[in-house]
N, C-alpha and C. Protein backbone atom coordinates (compact mmCIF):
# COMPACT_ATOMS: atom_id res chain seq x y z
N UNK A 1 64.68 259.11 67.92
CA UNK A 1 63.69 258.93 66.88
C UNK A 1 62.56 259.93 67.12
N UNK A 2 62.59 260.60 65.70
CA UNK A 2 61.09 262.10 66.11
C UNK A 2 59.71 261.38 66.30
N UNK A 3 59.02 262.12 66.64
CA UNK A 3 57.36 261.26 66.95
C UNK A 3 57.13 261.31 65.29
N UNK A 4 57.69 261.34 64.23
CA UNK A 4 56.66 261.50 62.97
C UNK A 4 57.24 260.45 62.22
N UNK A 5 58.52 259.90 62.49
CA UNK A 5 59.18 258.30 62.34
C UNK A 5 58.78 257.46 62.70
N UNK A 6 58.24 257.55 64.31
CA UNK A 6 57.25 256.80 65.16
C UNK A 6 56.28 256.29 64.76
N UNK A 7 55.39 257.87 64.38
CA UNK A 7 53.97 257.57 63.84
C UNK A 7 53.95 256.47 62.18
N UNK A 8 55.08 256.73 61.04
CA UNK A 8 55.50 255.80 60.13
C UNK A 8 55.58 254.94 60.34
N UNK A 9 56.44 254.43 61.91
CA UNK A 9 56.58 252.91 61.80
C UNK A 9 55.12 252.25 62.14
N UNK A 10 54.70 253.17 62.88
CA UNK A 10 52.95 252.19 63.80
C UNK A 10 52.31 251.97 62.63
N UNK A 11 52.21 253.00 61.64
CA UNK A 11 51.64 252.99 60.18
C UNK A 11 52.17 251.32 59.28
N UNK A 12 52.86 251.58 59.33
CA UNK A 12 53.55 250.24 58.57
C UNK A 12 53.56 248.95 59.41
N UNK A 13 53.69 248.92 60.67
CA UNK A 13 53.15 247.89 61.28
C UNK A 13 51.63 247.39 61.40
N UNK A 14 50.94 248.64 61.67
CA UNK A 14 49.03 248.17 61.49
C UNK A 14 49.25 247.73 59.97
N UNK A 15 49.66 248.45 58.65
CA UNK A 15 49.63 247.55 57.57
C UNK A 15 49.66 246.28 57.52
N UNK A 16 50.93 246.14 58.00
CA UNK A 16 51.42 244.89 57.42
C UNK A 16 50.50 243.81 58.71
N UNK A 17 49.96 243.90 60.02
CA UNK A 17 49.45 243.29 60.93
C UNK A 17 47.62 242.87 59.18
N UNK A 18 47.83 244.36 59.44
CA UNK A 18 46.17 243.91 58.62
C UNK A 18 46.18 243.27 57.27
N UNK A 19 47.50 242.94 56.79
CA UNK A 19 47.37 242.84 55.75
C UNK A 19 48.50 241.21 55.50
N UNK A 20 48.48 240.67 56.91
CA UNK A 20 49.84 239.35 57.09
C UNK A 20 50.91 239.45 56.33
N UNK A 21 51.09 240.62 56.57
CA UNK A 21 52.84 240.86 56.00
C UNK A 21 53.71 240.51 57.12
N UNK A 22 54.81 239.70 56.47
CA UNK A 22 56.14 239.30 57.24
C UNK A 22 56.97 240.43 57.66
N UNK A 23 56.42 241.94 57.59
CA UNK A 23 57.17 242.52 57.73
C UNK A 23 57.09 242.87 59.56
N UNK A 24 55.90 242.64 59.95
CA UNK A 24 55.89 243.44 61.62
C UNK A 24 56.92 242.30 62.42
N UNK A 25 56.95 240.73 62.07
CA UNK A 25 57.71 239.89 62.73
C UNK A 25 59.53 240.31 62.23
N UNK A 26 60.01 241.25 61.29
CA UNK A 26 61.05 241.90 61.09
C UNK A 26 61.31 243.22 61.66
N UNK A 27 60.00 243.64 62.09
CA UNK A 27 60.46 244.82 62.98
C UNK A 27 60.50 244.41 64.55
N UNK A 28 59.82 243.78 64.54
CA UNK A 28 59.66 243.26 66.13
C UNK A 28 61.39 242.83 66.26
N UNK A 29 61.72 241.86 65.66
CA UNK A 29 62.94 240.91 65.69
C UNK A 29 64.00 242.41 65.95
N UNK A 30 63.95 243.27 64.95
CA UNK A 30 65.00 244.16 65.17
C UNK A 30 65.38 245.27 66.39
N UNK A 31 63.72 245.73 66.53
CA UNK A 31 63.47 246.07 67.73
C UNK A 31 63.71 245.46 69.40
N UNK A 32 63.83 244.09 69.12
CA UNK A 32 64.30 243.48 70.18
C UNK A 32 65.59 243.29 70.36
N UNK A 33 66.38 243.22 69.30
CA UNK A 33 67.94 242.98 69.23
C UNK A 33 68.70 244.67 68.99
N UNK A 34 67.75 245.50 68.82
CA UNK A 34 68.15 246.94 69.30
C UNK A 34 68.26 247.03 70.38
N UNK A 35 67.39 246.62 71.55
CA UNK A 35 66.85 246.67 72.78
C UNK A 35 67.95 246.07 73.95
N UNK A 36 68.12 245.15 73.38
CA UNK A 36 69.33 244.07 73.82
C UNK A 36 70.66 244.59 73.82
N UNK A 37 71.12 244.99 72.68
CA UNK A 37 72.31 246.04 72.66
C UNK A 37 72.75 246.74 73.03
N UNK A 38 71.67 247.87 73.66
CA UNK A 38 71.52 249.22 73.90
C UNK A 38 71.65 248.85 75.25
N UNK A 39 71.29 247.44 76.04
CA UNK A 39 71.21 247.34 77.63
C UNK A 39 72.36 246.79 77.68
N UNK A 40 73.23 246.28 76.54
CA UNK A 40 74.79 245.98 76.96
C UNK A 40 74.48 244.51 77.06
């Protein structure tokens, strides 16, 4: 992942944090079950 995908997602997460969107508890969730996968 390039740093300018990166910088999009932090973008869309401070949104949605500042703004109580259900969306950062959908990235978190995916990000963790990426995480999980990837360690086998």
């Amino acid at each position: 992942m390039g740093s300018v995908v990166g910088e999009k997602i932090t973008c869309l997460i401070e949104y949605a944090t500042n703004n109580f969107l259900p969306f950062y508890y959908s990235v978190c969730y995916a990000r963790r079950k990426f995480e999980l996968d990837a360690n086998g």
